[in-house]
N, C-alpha and C. Protein backbone atom coordinates (compact mmCIF):
# COMPACT_ATOMS: atom_id res chain seq x y z
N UNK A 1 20.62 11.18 4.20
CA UNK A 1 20.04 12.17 5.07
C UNK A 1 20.24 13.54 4.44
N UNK A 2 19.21 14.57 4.73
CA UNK A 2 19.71 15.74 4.08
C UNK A 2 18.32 16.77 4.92
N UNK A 3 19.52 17.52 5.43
CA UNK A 3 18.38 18.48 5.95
C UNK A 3 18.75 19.87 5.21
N UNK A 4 17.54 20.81 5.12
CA UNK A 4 17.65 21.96 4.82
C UNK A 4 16.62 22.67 5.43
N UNK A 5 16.73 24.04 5.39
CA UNK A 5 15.57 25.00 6.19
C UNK A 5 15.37 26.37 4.49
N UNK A 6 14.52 26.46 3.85
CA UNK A 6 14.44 27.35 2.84
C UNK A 6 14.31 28.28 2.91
N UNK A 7 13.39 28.69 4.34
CA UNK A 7 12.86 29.83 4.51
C UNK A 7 13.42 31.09 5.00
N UNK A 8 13.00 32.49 4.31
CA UNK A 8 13.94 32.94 4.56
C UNK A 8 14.04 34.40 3.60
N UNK A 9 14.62 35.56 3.95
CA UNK A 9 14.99 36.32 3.08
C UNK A 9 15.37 36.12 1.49
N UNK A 10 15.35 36.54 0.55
CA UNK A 10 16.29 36.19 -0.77
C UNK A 10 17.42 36.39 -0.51
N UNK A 11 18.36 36.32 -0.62
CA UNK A 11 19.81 36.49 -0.99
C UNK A 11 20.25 36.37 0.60
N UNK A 12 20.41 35.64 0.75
CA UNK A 12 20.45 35.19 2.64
C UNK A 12 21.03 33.52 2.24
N UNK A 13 22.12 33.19 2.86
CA UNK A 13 22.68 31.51 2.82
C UNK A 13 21.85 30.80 3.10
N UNK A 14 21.52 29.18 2.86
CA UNK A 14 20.92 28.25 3.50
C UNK A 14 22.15 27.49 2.85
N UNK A 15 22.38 26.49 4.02
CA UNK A 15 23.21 24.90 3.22
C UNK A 15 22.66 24.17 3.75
N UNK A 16 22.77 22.97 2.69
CA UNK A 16 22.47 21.67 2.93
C UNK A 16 23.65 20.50 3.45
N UNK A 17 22.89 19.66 4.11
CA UNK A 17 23.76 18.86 4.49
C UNK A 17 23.44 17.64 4.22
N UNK A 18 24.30 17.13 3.23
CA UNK A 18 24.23 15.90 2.52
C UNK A 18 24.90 15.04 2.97
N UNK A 19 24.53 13.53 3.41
CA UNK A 19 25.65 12.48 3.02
C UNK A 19 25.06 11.53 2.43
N UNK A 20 25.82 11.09 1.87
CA UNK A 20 25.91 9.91 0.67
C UNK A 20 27.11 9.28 0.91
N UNK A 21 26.88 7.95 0.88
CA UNK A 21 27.76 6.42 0.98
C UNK A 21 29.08 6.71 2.07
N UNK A 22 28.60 7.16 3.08
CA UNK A 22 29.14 7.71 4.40
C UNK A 22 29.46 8.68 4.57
N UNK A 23 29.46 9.53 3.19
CA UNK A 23 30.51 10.84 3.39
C UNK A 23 29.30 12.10 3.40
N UNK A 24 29.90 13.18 4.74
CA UNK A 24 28.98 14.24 4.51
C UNK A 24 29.72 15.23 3.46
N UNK A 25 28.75 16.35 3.45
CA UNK A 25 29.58 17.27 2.88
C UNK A 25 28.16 18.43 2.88
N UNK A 26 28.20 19.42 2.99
CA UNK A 26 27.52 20.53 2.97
C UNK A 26 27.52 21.03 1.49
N UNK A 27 26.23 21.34 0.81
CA UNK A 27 25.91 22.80 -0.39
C UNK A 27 25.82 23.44 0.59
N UNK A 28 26.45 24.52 0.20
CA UNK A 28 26.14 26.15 -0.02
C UNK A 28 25.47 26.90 -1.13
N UNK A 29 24.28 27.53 -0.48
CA UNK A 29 23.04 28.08 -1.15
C UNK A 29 23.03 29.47 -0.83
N UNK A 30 22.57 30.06 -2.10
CA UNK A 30 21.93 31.81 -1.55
C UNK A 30 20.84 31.64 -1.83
N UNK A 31 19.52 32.36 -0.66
CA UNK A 31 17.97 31.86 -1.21
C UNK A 31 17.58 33.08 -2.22
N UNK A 32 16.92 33.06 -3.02
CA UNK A 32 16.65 33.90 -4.28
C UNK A 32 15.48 33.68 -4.65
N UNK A 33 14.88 34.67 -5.47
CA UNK A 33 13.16 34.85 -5.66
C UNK A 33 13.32 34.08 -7.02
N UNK A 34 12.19 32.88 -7.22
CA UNK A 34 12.29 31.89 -7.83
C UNK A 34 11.44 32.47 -8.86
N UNK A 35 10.91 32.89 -10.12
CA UNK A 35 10.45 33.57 -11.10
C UNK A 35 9.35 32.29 -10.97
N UNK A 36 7.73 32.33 -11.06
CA UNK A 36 7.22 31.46 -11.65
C UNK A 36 6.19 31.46 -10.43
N UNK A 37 4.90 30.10 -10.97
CA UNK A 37 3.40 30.49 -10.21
C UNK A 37 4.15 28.99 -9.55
N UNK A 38 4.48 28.95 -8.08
CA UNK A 38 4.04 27.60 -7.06
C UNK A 38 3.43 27.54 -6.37
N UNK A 39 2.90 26.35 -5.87
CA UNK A 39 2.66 26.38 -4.34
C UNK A 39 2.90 26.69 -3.49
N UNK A 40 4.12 25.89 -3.16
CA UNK A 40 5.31 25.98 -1.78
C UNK A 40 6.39 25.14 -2.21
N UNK A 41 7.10 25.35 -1.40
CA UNK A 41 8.73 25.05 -1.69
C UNK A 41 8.92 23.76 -0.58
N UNK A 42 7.97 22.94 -0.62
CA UNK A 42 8.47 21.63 0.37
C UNK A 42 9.16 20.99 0.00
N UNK A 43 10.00 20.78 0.08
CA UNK A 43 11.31 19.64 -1.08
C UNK A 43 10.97 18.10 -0.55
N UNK A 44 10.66 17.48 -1.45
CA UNK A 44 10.93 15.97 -1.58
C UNK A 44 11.84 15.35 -1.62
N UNK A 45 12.30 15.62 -2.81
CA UNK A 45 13.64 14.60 -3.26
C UNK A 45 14.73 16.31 -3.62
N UNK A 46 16.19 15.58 -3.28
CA UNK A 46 17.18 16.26 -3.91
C UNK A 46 17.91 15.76 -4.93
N UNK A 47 17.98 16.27 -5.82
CA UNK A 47 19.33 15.10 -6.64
C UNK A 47 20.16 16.03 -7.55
N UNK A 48 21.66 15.58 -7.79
CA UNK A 48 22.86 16.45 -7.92
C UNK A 48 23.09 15.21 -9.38
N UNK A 49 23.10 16.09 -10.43
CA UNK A 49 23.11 15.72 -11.89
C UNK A 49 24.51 15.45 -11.98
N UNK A 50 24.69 14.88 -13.09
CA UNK A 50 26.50 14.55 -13.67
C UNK A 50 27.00 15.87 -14.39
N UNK A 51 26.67 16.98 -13.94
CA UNK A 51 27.20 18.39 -14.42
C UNK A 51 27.23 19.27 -12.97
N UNK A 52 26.48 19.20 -12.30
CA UNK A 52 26.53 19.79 -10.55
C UNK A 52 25.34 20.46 -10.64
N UNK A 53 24.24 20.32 -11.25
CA UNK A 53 23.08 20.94 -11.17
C UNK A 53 22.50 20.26 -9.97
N UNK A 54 21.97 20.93 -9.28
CA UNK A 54 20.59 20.62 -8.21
C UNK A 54 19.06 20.51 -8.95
N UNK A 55 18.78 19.56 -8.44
CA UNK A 55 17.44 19.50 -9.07
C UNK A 55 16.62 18.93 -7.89
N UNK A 56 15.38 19.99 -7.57
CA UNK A 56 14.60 19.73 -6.51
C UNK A 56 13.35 19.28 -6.78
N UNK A 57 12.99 18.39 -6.74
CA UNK A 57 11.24 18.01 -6.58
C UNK A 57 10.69 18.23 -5.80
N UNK A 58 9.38 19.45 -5.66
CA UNK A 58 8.57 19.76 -4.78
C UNK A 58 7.45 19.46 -4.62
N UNK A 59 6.69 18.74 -3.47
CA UNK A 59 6.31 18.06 -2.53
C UNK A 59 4.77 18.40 -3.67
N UNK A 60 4.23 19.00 -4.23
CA UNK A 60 3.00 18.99 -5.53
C UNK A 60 3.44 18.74 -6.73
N UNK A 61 4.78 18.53 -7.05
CA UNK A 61 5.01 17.53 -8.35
C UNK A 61 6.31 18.41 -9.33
N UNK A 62 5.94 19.92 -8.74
CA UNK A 62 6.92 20.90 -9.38
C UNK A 62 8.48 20.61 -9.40
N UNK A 63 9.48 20.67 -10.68
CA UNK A 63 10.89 20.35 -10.50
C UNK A 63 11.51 21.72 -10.66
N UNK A 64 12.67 21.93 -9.78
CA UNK A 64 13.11 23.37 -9.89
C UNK A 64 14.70 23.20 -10.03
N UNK A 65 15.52 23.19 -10.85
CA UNK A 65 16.57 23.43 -11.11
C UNK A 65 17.57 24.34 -10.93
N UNK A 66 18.84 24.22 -10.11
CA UNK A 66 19.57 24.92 -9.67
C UNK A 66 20.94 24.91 -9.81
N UNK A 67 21.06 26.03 -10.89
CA UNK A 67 22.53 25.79 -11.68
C UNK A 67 23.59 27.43 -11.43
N UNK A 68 24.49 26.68 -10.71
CA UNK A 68 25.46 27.46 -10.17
C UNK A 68 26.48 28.11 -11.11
N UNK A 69 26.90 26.99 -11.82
CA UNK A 69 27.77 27.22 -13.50
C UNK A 69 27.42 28.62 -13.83
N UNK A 70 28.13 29.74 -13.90
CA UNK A 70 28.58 30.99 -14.21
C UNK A 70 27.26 31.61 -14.23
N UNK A 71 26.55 31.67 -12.88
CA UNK A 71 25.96 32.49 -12.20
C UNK A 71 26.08 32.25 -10.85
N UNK A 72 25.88 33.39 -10.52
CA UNK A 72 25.55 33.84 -8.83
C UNK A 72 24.37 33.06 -8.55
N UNK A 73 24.50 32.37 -6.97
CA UNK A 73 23.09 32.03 -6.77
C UNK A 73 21.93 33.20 -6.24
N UNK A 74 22.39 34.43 -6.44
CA UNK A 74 21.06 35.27 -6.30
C UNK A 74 20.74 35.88 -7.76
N UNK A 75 21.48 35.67 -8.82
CA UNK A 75 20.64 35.45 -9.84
C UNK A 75 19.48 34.61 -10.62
N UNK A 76 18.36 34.83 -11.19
CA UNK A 76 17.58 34.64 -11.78
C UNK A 76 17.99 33.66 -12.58
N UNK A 77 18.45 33.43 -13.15
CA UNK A 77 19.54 32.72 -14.50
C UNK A 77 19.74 31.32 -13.98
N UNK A 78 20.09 31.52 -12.73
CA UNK A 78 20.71 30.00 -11.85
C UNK A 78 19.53 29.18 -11.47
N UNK A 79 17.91 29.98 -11.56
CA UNK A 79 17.07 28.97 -10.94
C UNK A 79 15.96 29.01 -11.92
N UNK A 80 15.48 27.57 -12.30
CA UNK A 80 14.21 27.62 -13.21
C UNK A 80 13.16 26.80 -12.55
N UNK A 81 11.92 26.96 -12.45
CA UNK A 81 11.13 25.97 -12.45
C UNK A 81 10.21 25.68 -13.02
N UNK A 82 10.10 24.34 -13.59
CA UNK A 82 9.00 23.73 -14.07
C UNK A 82 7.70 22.97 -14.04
N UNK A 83 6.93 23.27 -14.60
CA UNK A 83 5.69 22.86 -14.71
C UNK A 83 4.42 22.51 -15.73
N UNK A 84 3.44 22.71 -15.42
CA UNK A 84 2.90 21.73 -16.82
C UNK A 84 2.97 22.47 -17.71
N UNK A 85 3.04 24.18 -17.81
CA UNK A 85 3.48 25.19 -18.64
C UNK A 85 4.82 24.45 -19.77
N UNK A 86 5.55 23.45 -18.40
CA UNK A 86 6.79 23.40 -19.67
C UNK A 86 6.70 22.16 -20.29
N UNK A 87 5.37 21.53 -19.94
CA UNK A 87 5.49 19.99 -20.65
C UNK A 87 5.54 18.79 -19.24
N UNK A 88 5.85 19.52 -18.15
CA UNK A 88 6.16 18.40 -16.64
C UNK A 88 4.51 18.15 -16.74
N UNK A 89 4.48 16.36 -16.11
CA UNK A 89 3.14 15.97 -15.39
C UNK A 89 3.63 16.14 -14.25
N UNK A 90 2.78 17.06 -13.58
CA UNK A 90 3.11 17.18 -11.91
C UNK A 90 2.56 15.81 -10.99
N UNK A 91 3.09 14.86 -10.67
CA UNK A 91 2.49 13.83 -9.68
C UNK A 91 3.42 14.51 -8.23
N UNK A 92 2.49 14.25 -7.40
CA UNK A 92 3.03 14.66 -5.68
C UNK A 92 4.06 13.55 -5.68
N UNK A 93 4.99 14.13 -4.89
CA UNK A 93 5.94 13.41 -4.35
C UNK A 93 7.12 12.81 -5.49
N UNK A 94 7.57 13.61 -5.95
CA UNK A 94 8.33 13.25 -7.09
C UNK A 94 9.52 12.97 -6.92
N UNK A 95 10.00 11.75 -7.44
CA UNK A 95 11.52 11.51 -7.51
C UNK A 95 12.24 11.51 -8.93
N UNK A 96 13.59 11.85 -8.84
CA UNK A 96 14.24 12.37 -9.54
C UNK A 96 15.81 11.28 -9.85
N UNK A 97 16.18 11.15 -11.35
CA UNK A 97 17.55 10.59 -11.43
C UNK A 97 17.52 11.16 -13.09
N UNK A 98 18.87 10.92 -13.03
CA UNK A 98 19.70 11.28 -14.40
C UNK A 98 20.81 10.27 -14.82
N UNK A 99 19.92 9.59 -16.08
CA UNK A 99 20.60 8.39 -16.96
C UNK A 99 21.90 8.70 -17.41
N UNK A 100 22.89 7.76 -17.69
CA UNK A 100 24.43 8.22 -18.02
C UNK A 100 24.23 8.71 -19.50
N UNK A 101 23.32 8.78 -20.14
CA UNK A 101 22.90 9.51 -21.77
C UNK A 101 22.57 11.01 -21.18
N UNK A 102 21.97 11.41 -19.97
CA UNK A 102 22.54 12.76 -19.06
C UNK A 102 20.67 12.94 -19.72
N UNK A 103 19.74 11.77 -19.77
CA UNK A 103 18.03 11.77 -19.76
C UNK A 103 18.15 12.10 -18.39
N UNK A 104 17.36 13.18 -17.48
CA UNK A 104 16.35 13.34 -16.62
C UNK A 104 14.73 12.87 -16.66
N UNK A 105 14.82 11.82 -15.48
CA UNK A 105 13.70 11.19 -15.59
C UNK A 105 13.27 11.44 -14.10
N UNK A 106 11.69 11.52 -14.33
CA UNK A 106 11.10 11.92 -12.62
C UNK A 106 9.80 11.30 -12.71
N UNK A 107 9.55 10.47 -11.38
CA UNK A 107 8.35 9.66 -11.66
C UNK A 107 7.69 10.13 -10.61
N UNK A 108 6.44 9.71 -9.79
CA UNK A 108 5.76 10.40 -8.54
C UNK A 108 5.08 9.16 -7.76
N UNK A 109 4.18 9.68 -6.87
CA UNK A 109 3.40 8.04 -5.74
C UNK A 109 2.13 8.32 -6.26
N UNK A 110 1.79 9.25 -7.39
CA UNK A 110 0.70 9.35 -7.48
C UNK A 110 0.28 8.70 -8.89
N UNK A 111 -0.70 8.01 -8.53
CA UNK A 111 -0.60 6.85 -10.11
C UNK A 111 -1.58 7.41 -11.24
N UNK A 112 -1.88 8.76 -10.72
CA UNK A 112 -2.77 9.61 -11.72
C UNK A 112 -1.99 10.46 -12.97
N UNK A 113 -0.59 9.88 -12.40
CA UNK A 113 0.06 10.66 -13.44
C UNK A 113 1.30 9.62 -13.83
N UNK A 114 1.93 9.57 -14.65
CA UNK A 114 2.92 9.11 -15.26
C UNK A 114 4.69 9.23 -15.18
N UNK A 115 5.27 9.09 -16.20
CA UNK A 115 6.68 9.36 -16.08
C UNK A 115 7.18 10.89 -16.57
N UNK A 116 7.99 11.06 -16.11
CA UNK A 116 8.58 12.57 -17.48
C UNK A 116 9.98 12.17 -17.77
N UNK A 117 9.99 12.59 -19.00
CA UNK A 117 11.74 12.51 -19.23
C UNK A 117 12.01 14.12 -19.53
N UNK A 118 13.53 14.44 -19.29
CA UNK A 118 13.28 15.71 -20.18
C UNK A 118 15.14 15.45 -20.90
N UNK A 119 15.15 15.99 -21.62
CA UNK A 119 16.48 15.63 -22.71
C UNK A 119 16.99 17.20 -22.17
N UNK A 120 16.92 17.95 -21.76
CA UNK A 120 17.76 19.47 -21.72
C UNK A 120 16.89 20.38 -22.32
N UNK A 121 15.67 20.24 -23.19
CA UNK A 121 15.40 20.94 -23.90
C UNK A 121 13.67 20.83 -23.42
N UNK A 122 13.21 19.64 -23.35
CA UNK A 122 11.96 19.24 -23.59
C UNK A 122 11.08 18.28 -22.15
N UNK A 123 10.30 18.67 -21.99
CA UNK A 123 9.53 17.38 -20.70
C UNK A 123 8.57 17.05 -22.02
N UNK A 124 8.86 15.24 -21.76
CA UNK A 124 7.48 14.43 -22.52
C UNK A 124 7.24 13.69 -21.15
N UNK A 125 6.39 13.17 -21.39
CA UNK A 125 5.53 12.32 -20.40
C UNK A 125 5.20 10.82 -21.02
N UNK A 126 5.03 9.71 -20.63
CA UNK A 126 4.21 8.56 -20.88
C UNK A 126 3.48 7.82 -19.48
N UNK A 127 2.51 7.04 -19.39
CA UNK A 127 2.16 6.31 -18.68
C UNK A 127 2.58 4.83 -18.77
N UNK A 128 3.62 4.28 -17.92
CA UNK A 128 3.87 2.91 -17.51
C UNK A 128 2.45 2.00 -17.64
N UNK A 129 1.28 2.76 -17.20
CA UNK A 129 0.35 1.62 -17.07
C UNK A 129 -0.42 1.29 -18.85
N UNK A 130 0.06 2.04 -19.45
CA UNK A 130 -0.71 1.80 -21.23
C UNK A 130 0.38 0.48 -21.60
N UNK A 131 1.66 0.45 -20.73
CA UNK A 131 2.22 -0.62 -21.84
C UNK A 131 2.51 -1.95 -20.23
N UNK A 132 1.28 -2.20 -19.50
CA UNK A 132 0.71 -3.07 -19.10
C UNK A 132 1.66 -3.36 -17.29
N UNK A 133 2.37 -1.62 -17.14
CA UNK A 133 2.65 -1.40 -16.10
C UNK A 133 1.93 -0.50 -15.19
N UNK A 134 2.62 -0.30 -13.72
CA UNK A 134 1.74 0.84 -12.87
C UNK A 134 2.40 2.47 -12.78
N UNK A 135 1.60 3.32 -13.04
CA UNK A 135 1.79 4.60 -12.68
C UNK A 135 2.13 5.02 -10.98
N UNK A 136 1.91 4.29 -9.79
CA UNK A 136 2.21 4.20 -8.94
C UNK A 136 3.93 3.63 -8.47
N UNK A 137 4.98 5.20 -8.96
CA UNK A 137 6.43 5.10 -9.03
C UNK A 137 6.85 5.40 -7.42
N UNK A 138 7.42 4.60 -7.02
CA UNK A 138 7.94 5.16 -5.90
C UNK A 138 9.48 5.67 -5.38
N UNK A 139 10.38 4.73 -6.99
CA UNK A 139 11.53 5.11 -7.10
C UNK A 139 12.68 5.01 -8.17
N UNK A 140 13.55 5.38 -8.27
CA UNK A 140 14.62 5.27 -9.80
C UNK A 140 15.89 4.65 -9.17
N UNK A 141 16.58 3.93 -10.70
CA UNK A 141 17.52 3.17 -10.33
C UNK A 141 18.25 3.13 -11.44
N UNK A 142 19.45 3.54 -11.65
CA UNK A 142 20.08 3.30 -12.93
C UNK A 142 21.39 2.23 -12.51
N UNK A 143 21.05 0.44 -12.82
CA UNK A 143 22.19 0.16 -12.51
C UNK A 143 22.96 -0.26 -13.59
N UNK A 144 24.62 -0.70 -13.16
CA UNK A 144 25.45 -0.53 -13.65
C UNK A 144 25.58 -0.73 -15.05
N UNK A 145 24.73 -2.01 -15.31
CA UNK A 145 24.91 -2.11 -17.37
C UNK A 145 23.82 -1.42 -17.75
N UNK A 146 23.55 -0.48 -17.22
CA UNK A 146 22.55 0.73 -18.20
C UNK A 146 21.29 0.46 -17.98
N UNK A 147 20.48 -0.44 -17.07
CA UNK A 147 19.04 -0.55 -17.25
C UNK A 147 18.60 0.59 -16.32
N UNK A 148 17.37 0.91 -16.65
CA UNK A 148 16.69 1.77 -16.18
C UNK A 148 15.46 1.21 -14.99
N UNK A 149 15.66 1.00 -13.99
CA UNK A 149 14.55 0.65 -13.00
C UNK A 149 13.46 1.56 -12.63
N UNK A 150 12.79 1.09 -12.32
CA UNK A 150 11.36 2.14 -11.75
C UNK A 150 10.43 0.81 -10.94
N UNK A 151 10.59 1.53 -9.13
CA UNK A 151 9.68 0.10 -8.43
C UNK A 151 8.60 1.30 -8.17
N UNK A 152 7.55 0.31 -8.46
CA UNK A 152 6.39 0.57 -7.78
C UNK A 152 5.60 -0.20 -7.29
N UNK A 153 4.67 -0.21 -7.47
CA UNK A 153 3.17 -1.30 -6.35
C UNK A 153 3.20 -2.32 -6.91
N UNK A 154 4.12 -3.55 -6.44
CA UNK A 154 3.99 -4.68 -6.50
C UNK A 154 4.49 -4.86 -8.02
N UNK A 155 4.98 -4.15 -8.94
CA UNK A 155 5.66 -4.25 -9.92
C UNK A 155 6.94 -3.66 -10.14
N UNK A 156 8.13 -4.00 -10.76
CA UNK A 156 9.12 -3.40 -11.21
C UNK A 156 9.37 -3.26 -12.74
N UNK A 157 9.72 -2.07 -13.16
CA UNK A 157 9.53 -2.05 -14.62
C UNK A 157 11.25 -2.01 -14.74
N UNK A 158 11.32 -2.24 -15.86
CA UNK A 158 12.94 -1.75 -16.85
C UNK A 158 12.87 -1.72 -18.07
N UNK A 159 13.82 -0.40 -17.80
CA UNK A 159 13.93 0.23 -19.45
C UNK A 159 15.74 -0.38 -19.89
N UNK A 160 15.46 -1.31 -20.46
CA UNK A 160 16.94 -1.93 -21.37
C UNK A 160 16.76 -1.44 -22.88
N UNK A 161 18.05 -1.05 -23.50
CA UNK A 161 17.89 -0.97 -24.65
C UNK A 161 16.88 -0.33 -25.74
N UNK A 162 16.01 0.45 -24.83
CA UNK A 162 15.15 1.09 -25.91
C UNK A 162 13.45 0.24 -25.76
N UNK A 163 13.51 -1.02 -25.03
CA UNK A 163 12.32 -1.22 -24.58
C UNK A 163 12.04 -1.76 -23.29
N UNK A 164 10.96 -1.78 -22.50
CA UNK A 164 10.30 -1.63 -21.66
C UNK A 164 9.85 -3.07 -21.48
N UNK A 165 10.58 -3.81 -19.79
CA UNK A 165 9.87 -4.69 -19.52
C UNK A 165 9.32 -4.44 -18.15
N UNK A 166 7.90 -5.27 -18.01
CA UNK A 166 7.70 -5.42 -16.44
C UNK A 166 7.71 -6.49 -15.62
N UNK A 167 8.13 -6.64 -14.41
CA UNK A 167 8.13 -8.02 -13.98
C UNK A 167 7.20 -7.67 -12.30
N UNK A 168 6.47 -8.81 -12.55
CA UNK A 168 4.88 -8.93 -11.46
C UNK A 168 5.63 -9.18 -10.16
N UNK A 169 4.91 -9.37 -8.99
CA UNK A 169 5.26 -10.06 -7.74
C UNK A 169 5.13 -11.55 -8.04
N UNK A 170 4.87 -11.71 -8.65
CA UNK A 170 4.85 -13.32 -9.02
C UNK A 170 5.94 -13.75 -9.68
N UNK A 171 6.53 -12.96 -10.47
CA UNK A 171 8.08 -12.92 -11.40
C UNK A 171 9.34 -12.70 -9.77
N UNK A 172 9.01 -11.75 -9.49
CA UNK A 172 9.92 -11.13 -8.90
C UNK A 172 9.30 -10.48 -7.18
N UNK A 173 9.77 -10.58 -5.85
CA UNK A 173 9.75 -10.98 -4.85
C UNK A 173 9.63 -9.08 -4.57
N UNK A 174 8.22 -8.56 -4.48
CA UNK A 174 8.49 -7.33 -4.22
C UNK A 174 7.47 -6.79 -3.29
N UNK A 175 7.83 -6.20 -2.50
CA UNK A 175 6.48 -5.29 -1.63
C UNK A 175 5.35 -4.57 -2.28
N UNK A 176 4.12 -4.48 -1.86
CA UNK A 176 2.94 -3.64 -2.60
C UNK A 176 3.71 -2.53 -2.44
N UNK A 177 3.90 -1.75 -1.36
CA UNK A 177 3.69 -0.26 -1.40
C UNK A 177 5.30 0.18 -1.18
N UNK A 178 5.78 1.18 -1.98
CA UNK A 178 6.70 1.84 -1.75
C UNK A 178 8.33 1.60 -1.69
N UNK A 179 8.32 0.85 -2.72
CA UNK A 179 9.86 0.63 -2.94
C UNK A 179 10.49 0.91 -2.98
N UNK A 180 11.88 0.89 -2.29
CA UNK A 180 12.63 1.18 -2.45
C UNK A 180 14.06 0.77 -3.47
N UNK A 181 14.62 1.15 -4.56
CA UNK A 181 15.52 0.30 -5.26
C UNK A 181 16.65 0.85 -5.04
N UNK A 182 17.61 -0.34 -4.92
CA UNK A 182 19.23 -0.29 -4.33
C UNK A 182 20.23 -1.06 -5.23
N UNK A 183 21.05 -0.84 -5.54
CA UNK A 183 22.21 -1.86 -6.59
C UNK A 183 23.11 -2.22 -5.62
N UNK A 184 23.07 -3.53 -5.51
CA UNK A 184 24.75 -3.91 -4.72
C UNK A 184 25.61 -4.11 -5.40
N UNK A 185 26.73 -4.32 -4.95
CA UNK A 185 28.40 -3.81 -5.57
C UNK A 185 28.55 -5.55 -5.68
């Protein structure tokens, strides 16, 4: 669960209220003028990197990054966002995870567009459906021995080792629309 309200003066608090695997816990935010051409600031997905970065996916495909590490959050410095300017394929509705190699990967529900990775430096893009998967991502999964999941429409892909398998509803027992992926303990 996670609610937030954005709107609002610049340099004015908002927190979030997060819980994860029972436990709440509140961010604390200062809102700040975000440098760059968006839409709107509808947040989709939230996700908190293995360094404490925030990384927001907004609700037209845009990712906006929010790094607290020796800045103020009403500095400029602490917030970037990206877009196809930086190499991002914007798909609506974007979700977001970060591989233990510390890859940012963000996929979307929209099958007109593809995957992005970005290494710290760079967004590339590929399409799941050229190597005989679907562009229709609905979610990320990094479980425990390192594979890389991605469910979508009636397919699940994985990234092991450097290549790419997919497994059908006929392989594997999955809903058409909108998957959700979970690792049990």
């Amino acid at each position: 669960m996670i609610e937030f309200q954005f709107s609002g003066p610049a340099h004015t608090p908002v927190t979030l209220t997060v819980q994860r695997e029972g436990k709440v816990f509140d961010v604390r935010l200062t809102r700040a003028q975000i440098e760059g051409i968006y839409h709107d600031f509808r947040v989709f997905d939230v996700y908190e990197d293995r360094e404490g970065v925030m990384w927001f996916g907004l609700f037209r495909g845009e990712i906006v990054r929010y790094d607290a590490r020796g800045a103020s959050p009403e500095e400029a410095a602490a917030w970037r966002l990206y877009t196809e300017e930086d190499g991002l394929e914007r798909g609506w509705w974007p979700r977001i995870l970060q591989t233990r190699d510390r890859t940012l990967w963000t996929v979307s529900d929209n099958n007109a567009y593809g995957v992005n990775r970005f290494d710290g430096k760079t967004w590339t893009n590929f399409r799941l459906r050229d190597l005989g998967g679907s562009d229709h991502n609905t979610s990320l999964l990094e479980t425990a021995d390192g594979t890389l999941w991605i469910g979508s429409s009636g397919i699940l892909h994985a990234f092991r080792n450097g290549t790419w398998r997919m497994y059908s509803s006929q392989e594997v027992s999955t809903p058409f629309h909108r998957n959700q992926l979970l690792e049990t303990s």
